[in-house]
Protein backbone atom coordinates (compact mmCIF):
# COMPACT_ATOMS: atom_id res chain seq x y z
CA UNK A 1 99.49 132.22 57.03
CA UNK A 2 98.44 133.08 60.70
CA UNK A 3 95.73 131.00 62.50
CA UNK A 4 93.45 133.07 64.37
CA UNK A 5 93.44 132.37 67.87
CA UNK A 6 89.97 132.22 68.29
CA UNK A 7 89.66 129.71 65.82
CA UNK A 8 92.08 127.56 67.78
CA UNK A 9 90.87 127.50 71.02
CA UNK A 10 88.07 125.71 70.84
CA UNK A 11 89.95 122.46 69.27
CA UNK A 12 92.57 122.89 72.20
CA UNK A 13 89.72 122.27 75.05
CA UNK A 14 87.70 119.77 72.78
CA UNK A 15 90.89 117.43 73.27
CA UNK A 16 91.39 118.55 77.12
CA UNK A 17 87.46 117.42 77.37
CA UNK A 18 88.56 113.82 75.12
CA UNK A 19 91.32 113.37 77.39
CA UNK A 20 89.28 113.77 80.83
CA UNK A 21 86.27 111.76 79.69
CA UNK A 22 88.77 108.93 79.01
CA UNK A 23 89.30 108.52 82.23
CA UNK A 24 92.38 106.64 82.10
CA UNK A 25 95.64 107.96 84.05
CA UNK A 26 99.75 106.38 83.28
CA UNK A 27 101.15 103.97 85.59
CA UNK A 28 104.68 104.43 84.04
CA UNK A 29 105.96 107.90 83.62
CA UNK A 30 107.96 106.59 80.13
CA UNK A 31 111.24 107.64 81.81
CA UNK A 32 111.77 105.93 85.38
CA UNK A 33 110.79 103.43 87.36
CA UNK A 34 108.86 105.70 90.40
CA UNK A 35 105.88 104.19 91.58
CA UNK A 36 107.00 100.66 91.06
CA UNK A 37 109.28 98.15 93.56
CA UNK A 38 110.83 94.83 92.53
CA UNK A 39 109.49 91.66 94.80
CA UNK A 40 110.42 87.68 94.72
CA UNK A 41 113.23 87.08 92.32
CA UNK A 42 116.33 88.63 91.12
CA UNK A 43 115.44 89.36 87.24
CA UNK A 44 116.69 92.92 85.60
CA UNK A 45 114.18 95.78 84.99
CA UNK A 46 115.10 99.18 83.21
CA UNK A 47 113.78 101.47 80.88
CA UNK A 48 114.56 102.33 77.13
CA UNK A 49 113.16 104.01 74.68
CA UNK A 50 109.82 105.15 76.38
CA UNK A 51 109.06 100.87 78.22
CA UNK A 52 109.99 98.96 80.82
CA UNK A 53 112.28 96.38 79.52
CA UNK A 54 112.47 92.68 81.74
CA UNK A 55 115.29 90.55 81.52
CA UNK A 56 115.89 86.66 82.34
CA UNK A 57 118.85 86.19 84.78
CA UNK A 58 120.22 82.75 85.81
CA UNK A 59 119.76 81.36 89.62
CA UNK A 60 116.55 82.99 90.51
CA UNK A 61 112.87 82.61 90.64
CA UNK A 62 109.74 84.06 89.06
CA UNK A 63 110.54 88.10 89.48
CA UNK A 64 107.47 90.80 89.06
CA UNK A 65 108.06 94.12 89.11
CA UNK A 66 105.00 95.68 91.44
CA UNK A 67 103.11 99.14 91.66
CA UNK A 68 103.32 100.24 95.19
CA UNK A 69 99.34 101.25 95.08
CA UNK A 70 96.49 98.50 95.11
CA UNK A 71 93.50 98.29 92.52
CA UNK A 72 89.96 96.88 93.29
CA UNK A 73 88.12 97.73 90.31
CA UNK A 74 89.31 98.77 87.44
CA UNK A 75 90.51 98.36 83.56
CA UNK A 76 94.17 98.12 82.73
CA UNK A 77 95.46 98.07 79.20
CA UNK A 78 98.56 97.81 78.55
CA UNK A 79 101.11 97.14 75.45
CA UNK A 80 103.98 94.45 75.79
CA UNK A 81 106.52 92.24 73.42
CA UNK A 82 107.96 89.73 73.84
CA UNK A 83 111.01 87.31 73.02
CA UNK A 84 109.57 83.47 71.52
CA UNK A 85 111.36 81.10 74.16
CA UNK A 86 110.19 83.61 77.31
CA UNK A 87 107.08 83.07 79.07
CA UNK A 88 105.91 86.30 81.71
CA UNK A 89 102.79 87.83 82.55
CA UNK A 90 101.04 90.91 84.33
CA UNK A 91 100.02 89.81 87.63
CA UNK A 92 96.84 91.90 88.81
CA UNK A 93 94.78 91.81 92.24
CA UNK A 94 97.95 90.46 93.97
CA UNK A 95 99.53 90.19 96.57
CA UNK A 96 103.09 89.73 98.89
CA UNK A 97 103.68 88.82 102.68
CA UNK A 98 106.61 90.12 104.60
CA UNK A 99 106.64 86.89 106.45
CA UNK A 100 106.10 83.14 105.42
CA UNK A 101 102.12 83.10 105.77
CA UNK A 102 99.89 80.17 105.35
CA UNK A 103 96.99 80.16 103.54
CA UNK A 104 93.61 77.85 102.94
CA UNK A 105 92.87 77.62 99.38
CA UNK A 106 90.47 75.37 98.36
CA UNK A 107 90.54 73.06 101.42
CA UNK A 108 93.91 72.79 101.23
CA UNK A 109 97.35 74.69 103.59
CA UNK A 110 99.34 76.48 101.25
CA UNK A 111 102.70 77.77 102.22
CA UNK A 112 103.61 81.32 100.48
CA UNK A 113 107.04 82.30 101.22
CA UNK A 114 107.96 86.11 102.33
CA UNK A 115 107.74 88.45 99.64
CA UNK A 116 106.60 86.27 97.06
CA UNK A 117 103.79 87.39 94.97
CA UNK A 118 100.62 85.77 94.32
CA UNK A 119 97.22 86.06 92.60
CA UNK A 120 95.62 86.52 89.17
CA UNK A 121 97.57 86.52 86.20
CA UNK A 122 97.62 87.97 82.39
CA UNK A 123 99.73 85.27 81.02
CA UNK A 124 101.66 85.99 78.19
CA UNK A 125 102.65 82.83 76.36
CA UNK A 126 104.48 83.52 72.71
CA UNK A 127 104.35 79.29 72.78
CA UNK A 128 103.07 77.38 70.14
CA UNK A 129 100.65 76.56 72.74
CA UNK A 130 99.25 80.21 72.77
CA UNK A 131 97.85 80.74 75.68
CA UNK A 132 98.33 84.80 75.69
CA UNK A 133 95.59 86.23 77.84
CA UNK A 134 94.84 83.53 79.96
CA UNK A 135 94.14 84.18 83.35
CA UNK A 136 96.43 81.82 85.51
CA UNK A 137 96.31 82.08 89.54
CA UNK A 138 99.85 82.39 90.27
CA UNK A 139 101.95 80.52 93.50
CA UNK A 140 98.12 79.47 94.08
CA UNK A 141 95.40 77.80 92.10
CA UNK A 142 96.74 77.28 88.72
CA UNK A 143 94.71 78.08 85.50
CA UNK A 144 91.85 78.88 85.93
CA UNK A 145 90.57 79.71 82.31
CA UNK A 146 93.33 78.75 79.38
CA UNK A 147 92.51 79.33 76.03
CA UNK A 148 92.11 75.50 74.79
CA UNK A 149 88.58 76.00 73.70
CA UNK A 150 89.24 79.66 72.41
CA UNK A 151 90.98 79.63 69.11
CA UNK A 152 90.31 83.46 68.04
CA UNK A 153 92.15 84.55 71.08
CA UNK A 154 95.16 82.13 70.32
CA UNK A 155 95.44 83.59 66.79
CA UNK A 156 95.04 86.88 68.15
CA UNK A 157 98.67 87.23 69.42
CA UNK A 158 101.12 88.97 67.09
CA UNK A 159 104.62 86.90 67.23
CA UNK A 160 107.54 89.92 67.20
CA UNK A 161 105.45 92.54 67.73
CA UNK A 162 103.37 95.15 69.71
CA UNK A 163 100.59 93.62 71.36
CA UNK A 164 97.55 95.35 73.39
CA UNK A 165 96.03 93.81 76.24
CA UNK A 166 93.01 94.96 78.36
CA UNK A 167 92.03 93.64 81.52
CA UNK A 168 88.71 94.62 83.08
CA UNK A 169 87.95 93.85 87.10
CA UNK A 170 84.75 94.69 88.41
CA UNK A 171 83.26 93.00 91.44
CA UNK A 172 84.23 89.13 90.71
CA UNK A 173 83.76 89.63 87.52
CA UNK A 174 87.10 89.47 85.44
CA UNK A 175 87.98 89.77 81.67
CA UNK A 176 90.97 89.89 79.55
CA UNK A 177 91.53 90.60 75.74
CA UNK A 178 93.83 90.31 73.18
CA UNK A 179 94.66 92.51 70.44
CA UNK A 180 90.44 93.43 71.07
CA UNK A 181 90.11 89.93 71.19
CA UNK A 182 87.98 88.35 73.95
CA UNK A 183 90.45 85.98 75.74
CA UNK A 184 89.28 84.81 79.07
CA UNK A 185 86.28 85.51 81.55
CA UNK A 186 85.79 84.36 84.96
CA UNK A 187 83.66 84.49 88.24
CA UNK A 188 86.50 84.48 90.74
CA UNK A 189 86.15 86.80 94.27
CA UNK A 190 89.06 85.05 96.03
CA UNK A 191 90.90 88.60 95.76
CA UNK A 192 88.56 91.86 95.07
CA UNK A 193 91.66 94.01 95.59
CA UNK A 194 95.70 94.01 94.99
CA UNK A 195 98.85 95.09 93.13
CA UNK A 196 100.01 95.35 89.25
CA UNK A 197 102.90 93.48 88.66
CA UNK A 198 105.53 92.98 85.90
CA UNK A 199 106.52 89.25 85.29
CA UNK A 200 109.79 87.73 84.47
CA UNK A 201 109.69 83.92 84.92
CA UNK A 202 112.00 82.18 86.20
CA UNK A 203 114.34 80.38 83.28
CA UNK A 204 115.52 76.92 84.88
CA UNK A 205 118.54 75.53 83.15
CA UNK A 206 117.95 78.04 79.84
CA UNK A 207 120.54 80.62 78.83
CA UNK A 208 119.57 84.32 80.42
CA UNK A 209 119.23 87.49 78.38
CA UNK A 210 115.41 86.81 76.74
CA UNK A 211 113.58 90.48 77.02
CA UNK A 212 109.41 91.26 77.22
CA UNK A 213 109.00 95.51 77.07
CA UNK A 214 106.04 96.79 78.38
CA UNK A 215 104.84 100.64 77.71
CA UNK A 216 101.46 102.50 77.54
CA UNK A 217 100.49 100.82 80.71
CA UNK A 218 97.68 102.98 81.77
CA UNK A 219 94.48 101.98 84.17
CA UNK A 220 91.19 103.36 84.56
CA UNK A 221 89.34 102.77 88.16
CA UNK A 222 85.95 101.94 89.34
């Protein structure tokens, strides 16, 4: 039986109205990897089947995998799994050098070499420890809110599977959820503005070949 047009059309812009109200616009296309440039370590990045797929190598350090555009404020959300022995992260509000740079942080001289990223990290932590959505300062501070006093969040992690994360910037203010859980929130303006980036840690002495995919990455600004 034949639909009338009419009847139709107004579904067809209801959703185009949905989809602008959301606000949110793709940071990965699904098929390549334009918009995004590899910085500090050697790791392997490709797609398949619709993510971006991060591999441990041997002989290198922490690897991210960086948009080329910076973010002030914004909310990223994001889907990722990953392998049980790996431990990565999304780095967000971050930033690279293309020289060695020194830098003051908290009192102290910090040495960042060239091209090695640093700032605020999603960490994503399939340990027993379970730290998944902590918000760790990377090549910088350290933690600065783990998830030792936040036992929803912990449980909130789904071992072997999909996972959603959300990330919301605004001013100094900065959240992070799991699964819808409430994971971390700080009071942090060290960095108001900065990259997206990928992590692949670095493995030490462990075999290569652990994978984290990452897909649905998609950010809303301001």
């Amino acid at each position: 039986m034949k639909i009338p047009f009419l009847k139709v059309l107004p579904v067809f812009f209801a959703f185009q109205c949905f989809a602008a109200e959301d606000g949110f616009v793709p940071l990965f296309n699904g098929k390549d990897l334009s918009g995004w440039e590899q910085h500090s370590g050697k790791a392997e990045y490709r797609v398949e089947e619709g993510a971006i797929v991060g591999k441990t190598v041997a002989n290198t350090g922490n690897s991210f995998l960086c948009t080329k555009e910076s973010y002030g404020d914004f909310v990223l959300e994001f889907e990722f799994k990953v392998a049980p022995d790996m431990n990565s992260g999304v780095q967000f509000r971050s930033e690279f050098f293309d020289k060695d740079t020194e830098l003051s942080v908290d009192g102290k001289t910090r040495k960042i070499p060239a091209d090695r990223v640093h700032g605020y990290q999603y960490e994503i932590d399939p340990s027993p420890r379970s730290y998944t959505g902590g918000i760790y300062d990377e090549a910088r501070r350290g933690w600065l809110f783990d998830l030792k006093e936040n036992e929803p969040a912990r449980k909130a992690f789904k071992q072997g599977d999909w996972n959603l994360a959300r990330i919301e910037c605004k001013g100094a203010h900065i959240q992070t959820f799991i699964n819808g859980v409430k994971a971390a929130d700080v009071t942090d303006s060290m960095t108001l503005k900065g990259i997206i980036g990928l992590q692949v840690h670095g493995i030490g002495k462990k075999a290569p070949g652990d994978e984290i995919r990452w897909r649905n990455i998609r950010i809303r600004k301001g």
